[in-house]
N, C-alpha and C. Protein backbone atom coordinates (compact mmCIF):
# COMPACT_ATOMS: atom_id res chain seq x y z
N UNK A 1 76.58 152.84 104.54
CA UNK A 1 76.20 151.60 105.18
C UNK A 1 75.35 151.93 106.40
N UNK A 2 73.98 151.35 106.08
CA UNK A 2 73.49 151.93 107.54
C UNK A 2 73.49 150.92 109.07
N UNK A 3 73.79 151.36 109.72
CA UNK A 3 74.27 150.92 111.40
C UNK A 3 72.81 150.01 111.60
N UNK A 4 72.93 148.66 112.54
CA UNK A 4 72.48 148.17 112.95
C UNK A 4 71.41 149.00 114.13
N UNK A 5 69.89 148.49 113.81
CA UNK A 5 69.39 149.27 114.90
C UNK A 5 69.26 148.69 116.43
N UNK A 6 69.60 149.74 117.40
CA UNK A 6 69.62 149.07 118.83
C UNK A 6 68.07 148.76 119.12
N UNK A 7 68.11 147.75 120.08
CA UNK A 7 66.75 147.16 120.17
C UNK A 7 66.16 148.21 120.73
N UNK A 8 64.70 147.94 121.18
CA UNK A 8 63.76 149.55 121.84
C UNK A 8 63.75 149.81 122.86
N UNK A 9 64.06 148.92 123.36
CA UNK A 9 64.93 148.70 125.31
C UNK A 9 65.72 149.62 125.11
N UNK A 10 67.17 149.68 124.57
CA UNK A 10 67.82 150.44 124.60
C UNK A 10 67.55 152.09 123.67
N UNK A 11 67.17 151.46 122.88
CA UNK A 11 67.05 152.89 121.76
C UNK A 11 66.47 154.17 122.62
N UNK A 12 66.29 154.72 123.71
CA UNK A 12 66.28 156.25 124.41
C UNK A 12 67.64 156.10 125.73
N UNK A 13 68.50 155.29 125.29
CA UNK A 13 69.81 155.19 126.09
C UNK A 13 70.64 155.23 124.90
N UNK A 14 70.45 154.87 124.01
CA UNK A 14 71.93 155.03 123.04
C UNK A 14 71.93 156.18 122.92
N UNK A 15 72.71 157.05 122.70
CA UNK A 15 73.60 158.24 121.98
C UNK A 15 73.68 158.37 120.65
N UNK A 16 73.32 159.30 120.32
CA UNK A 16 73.64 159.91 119.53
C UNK A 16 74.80 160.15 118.89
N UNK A 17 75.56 159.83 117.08
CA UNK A 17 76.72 160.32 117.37
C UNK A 17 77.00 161.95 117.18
N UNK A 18 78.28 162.09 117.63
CA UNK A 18 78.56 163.72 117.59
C UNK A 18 78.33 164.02 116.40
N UNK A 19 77.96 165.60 116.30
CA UNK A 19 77.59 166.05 115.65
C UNK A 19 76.04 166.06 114.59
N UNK A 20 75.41 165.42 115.65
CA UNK A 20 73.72 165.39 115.62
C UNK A 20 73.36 166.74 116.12
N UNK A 21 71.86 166.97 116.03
CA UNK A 21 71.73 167.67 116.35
C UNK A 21 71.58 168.44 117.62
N UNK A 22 71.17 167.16 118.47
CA UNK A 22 71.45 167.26 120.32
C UNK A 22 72.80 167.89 120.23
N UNK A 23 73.59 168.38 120.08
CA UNK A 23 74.41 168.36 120.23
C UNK A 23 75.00 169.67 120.41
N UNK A 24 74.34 170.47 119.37
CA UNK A 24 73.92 171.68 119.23
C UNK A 24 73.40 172.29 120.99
N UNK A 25 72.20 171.59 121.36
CA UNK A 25 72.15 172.15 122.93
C UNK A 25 71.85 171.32 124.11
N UNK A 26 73.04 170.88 123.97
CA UNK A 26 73.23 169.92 125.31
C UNK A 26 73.26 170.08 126.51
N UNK A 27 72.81 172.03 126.63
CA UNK A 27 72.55 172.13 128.03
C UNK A 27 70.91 171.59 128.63
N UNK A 28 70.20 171.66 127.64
CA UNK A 28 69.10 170.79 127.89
C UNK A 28 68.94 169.56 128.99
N UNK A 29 69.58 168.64 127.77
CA UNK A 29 69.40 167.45 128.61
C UNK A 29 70.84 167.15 129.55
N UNK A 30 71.51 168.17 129.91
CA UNK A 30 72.44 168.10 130.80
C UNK A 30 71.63 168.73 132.01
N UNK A 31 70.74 169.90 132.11
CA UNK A 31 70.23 169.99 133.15
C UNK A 31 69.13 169.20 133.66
N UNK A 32 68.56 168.08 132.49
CA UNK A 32 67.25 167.26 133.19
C UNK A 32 68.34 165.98 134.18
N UNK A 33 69.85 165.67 133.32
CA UNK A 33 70.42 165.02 134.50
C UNK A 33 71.17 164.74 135.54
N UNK A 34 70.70 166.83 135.89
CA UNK A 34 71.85 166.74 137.36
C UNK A 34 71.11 166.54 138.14
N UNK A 35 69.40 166.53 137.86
CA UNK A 35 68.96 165.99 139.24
C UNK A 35 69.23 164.43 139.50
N UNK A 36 69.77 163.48 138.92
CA UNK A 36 69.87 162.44 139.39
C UNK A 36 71.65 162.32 139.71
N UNK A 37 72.04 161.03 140.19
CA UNK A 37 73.40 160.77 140.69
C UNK A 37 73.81 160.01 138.98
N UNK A 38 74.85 160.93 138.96
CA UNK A 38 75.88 160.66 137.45
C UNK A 38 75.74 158.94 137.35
N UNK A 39 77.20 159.07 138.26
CA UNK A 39 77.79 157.42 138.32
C UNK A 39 76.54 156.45 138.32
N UNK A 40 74.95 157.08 139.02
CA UNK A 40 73.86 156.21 138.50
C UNK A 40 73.24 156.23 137.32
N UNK A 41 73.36 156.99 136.86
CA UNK A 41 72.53 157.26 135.82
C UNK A 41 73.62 156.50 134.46
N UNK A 42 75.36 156.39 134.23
CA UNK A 42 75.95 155.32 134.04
C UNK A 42 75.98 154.54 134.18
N UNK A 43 75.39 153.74 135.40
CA UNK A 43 74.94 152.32 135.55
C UNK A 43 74.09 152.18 134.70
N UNK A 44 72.96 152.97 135.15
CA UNK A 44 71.69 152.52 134.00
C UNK A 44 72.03 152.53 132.53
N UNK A 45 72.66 153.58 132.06
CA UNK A 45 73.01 153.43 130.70
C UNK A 45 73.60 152.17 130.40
N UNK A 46 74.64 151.72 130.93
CA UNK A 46 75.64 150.16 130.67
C UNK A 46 74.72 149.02 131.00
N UNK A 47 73.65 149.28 131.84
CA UNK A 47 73.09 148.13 132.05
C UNK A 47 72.26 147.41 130.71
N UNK A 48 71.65 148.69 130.44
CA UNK A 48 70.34 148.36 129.13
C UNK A 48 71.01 148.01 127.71
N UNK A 49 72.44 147.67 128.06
CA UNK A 49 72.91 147.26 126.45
C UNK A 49 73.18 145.61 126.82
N UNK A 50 73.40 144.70 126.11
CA UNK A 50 73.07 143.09 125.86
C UNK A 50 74.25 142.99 126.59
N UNK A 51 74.80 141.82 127.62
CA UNK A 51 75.90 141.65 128.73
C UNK A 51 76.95 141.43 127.85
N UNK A 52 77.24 141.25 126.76
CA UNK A 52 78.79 141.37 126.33
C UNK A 52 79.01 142.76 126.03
N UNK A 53 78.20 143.54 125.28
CA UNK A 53 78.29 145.29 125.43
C UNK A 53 78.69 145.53 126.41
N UNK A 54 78.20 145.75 127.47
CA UNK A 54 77.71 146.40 129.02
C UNK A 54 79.00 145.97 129.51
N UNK A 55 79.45 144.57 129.32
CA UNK A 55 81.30 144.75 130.13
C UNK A 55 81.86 145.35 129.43
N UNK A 56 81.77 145.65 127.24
CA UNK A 56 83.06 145.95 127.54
C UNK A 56 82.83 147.48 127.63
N UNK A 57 81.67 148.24 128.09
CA UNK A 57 81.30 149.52 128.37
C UNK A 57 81.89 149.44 129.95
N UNK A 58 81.21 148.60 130.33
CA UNK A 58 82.38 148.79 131.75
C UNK A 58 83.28 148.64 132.26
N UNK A 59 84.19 147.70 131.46
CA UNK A 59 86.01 147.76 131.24
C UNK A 59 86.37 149.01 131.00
N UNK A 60 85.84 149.83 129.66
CA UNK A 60 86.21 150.93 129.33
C UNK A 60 86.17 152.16 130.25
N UNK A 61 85.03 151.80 130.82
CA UNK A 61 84.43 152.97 132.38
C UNK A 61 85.59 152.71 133.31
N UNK A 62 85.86 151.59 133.36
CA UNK A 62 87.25 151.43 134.38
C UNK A 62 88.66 151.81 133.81
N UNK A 63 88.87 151.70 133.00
CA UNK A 63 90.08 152.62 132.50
C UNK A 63 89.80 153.95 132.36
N UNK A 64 89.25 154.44 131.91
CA UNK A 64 89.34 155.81 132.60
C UNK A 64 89.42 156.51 133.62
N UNK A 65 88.59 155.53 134.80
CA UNK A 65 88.75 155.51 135.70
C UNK A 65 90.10 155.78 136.44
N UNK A 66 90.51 154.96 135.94
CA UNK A 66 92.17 154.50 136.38
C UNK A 66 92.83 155.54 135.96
N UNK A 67 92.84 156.13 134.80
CA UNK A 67 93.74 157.27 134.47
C UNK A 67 92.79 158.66 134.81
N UNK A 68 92.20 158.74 135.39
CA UNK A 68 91.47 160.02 135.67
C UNK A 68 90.79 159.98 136.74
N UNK A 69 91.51 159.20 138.06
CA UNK A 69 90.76 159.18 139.41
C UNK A 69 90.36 160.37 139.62
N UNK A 70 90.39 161.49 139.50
CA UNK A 70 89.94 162.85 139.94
C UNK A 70 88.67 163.55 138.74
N UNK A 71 88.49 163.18 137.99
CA UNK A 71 87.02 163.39 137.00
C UNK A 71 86.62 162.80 137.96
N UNK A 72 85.21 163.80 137.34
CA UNK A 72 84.10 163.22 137.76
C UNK A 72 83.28 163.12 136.68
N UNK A 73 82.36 161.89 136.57
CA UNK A 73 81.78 161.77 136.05
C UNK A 73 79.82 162.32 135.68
N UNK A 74 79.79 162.38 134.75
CA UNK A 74 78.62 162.75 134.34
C UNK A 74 77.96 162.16 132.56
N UNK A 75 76.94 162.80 132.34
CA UNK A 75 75.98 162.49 131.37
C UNK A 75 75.94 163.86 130.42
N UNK A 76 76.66 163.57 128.84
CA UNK A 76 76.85 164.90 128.56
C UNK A 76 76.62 164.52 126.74
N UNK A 77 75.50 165.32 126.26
CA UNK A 77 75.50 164.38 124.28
C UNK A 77 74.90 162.91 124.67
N UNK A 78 73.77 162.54 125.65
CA UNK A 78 73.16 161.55 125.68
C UNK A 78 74.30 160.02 126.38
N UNK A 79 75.88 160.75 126.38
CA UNK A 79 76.95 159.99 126.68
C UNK A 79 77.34 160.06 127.88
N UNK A 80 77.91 158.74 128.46
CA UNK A 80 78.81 158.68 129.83
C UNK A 80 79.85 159.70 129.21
N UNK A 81 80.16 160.40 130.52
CA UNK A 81 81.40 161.65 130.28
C UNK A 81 82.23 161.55 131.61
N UNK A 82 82.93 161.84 130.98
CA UNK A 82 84.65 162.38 132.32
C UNK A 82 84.28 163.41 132.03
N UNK A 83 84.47 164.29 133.54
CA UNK A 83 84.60 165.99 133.47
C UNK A 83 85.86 166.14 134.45
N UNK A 84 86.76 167.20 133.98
CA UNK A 84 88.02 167.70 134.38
C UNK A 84 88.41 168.89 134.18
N UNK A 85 87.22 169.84 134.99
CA UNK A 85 87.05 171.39 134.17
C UNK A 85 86.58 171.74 133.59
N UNK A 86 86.57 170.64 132.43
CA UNK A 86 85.68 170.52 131.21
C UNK A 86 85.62 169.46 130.46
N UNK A 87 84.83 168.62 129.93
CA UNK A 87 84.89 167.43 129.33
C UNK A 87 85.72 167.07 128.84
N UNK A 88 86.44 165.83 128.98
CA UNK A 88 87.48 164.86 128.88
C UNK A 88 87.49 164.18 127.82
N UNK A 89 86.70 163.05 128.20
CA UNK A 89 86.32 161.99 127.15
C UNK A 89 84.70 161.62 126.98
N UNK A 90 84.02 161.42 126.38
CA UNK A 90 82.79 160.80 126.21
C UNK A 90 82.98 158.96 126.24
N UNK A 91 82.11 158.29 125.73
CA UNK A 91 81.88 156.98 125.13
C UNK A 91 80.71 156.51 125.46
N UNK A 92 80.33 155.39 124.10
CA UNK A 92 78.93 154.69 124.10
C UNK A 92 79.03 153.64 123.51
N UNK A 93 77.82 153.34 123.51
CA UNK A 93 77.75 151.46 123.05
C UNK A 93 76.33 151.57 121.91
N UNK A 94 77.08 151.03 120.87
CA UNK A 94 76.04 151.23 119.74
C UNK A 94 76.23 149.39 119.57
N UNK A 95 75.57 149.01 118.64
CA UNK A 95 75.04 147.98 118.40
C UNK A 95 76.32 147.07 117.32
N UNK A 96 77.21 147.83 116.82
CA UNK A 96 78.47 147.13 116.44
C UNK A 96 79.55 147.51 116.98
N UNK A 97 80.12 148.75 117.59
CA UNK A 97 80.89 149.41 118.21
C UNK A 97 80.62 150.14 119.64
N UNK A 98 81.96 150.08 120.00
CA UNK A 98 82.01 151.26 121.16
C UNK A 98 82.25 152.05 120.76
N UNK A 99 82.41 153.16 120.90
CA UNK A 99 82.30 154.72 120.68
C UNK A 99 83.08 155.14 121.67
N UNK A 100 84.61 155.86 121.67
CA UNK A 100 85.60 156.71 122.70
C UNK A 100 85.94 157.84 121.89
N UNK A 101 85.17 159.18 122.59
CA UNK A 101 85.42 160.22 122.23
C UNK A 101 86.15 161.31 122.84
N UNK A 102 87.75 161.03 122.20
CA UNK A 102 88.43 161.80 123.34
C UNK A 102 89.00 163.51 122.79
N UNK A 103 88.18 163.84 122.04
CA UNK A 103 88.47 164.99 120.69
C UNK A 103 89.49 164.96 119.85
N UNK A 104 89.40 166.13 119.71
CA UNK A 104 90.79 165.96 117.93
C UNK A 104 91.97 165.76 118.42
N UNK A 105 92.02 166.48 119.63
CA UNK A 105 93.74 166.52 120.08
C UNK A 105 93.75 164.47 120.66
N UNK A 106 93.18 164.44 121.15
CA UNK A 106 93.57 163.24 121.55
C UNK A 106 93.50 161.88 120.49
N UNK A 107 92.72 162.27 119.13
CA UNK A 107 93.02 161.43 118.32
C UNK A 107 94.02 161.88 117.08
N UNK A 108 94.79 162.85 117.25
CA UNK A 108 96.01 163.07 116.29
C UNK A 108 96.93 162.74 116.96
N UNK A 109 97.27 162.73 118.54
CA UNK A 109 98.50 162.79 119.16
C UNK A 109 98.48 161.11 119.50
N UNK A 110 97.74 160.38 118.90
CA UNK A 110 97.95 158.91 119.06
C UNK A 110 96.97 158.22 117.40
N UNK A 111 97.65 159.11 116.42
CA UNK A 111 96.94 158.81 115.17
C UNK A 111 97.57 157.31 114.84
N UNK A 112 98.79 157.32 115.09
CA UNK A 112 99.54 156.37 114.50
C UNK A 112 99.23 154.57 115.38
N UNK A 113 98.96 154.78 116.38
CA UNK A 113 98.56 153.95 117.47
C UNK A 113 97.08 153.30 116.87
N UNK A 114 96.14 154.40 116.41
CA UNK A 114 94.82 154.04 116.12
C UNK A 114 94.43 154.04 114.76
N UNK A 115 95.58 153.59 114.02
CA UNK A 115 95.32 153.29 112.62
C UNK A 115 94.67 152.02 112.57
N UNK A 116 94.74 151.06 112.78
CA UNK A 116 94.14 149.85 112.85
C UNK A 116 92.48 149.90 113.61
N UNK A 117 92.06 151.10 113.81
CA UNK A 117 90.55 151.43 114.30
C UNK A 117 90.12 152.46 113.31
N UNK A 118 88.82 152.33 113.07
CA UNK A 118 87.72 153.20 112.52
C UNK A 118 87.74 154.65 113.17
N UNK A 119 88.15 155.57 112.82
CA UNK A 119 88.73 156.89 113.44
C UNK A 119 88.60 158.14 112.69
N UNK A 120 87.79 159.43 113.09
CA UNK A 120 88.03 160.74 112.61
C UNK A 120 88.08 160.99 113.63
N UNK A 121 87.84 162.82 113.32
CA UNK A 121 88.65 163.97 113.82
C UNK A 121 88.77 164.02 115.79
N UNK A 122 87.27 163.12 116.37
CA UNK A 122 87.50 163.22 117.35
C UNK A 122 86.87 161.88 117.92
N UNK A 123 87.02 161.20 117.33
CA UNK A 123 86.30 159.90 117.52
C UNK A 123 86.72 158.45 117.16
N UNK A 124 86.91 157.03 117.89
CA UNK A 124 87.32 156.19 117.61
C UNK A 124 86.21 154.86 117.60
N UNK A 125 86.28 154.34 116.88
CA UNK A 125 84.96 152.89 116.69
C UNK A 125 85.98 151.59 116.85
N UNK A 126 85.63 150.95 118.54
CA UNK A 126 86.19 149.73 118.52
C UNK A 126 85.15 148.49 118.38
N UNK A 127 85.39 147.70 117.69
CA UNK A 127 84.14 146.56 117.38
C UNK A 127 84.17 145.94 118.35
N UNK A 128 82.99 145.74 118.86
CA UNK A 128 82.59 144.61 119.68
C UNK A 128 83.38 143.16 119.24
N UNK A 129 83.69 142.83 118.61
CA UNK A 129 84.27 141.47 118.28
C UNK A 129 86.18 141.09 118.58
N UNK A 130 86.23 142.24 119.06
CA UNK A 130 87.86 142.48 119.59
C UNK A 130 88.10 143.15 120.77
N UNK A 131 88.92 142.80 121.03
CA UNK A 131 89.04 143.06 122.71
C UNK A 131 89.27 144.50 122.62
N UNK A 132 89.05 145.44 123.69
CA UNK A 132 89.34 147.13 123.97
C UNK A 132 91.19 146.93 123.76
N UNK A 133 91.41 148.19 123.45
CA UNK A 133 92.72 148.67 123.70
C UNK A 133 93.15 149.26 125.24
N UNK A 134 92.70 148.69 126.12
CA UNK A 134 92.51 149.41 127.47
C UNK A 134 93.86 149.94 127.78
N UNK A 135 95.02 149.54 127.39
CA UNK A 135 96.25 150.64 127.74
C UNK A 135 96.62 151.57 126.59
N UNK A 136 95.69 151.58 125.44
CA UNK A 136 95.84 152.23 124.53
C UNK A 136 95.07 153.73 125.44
N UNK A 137 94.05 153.30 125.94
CA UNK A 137 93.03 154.04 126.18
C UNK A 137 93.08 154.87 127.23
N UNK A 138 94.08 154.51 128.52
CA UNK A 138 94.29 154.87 129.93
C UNK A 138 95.68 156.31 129.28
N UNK A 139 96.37 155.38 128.11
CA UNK A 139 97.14 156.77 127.83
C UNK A 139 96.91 158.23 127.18
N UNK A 140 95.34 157.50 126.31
CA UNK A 140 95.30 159.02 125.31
C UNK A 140 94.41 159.61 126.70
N UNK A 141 93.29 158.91 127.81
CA UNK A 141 92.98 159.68 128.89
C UNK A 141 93.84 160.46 129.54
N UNK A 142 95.09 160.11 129.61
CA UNK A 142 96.20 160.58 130.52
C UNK A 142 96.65 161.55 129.84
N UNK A 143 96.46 161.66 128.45
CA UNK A 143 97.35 162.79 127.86
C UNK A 143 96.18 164.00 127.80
N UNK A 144 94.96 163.47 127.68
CA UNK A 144 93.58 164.39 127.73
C UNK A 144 93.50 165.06 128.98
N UNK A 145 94.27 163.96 130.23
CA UNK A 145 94.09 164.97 131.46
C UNK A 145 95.13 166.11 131.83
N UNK A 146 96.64 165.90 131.44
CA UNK A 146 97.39 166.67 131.28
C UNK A 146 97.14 168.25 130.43
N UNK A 147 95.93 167.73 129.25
CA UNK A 147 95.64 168.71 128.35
C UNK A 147 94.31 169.68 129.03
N UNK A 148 93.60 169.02 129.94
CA UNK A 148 92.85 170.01 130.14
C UNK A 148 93.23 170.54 131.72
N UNK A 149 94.32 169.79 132.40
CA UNK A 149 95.05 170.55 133.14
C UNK A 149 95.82 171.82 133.12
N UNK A 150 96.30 171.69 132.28
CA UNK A 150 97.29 173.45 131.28
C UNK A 150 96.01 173.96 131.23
N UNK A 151 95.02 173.37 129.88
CA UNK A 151 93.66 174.89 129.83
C UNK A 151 93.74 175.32 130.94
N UNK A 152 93.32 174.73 131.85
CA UNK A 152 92.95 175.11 133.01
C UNK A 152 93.68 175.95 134.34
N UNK A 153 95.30 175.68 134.01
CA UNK A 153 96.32 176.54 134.66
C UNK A 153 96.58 177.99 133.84
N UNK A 154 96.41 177.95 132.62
CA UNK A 154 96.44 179.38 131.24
C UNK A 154 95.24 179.52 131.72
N UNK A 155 93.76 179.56 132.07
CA UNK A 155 92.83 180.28 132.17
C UNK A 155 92.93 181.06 133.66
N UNK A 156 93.48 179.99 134.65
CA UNK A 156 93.51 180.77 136.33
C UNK A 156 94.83 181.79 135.84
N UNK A 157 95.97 181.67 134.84
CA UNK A 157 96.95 183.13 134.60
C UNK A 157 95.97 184.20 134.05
N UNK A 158 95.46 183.74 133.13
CA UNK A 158 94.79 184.84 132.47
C UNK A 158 94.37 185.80 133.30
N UNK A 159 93.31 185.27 133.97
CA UNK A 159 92.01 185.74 135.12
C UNK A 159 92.88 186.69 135.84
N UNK A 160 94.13 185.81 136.50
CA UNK A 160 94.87 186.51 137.21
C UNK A 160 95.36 187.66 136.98
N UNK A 161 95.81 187.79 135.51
CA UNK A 161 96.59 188.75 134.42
C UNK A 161 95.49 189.86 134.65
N UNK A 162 94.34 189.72 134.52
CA UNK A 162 92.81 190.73 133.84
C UNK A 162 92.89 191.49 135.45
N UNK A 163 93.01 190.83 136.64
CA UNK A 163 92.64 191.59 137.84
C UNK A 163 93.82 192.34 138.65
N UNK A 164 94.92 192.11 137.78
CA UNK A 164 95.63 192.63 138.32
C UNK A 164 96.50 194.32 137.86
């Protein structure tokens, strides 16, 4: 079934989905956008989609928010991103769905929760025509931040382990 196309306004702001080929080297266009300010360059993205998109892109920006006051945000796969060491969650706004990409771990450890959504290995499709799961969403963030908290405590042992 092929996807509705985003208008041409938006079409060099939508995203790509994972596993395109951007994707492959996303240090590219990750370094054309650290010269600008993240959280702006997310405005602009949410702005250029039609005003019922764009809130519920920015409801969703606010729950994460909420469960991940300490990310920071950035532009990562053409996508708004949480960073927490290392990327968190993604999400985008396509022309029938939102797009929350919180990887594999975070969509098996709440498989049962997101049966009633369009869902693989690291990816969830909520339709525009139904409201967000926003406490669905603040928890699999919360369990994503716990998860890349440990990476991140096992990599400072490791390091530690190697110099000592």
């Amino acid at each position: 079934m092929a996807k509705t196309p985003i208008p041409a306004s938006q079409e060099a702001l939508s995203p790509q989905e994972p596993g395109s080929s951007q994707e492959e080297n996303p240090s590219q266009e990750e370094n054309s956008s650290q010269e600008a300010n993240p959280s702006q360059l997310i405005d602009s993205y949410i702005q250029a989609f039609p005003p019922k998109v764009a809130e519920l892109l920015r409801s969703l920006r606010a729950a994460i928010r909420e469960a991940a006051p300490e990310a920071q945000e950035k532009i990562s796969y053409k996508m708004p991103t949480f960073w927490l060491g290392q990327n968190l969650v993604h999400f985008a706004g396509y022309a029938k769905h939102i797009g929350f990409y919180p990887g594999p771990s975070g969509i098996e450890e709440f498989q049962a929760e997101l049966a009633g959504f369009k869902n693989s290995k690291g990816a969830v499709q909520f339709s525009l025509n139904q409201s967000l799961p926003l406490e669905l969403i603040k928890r699999i963030v919360r369990f994503r931040v716990r998860e890349n908290l440990a990476a991140q405590g096992a990599k400072k042992a490791e390091s530690g382990k190697a110099k000592a």
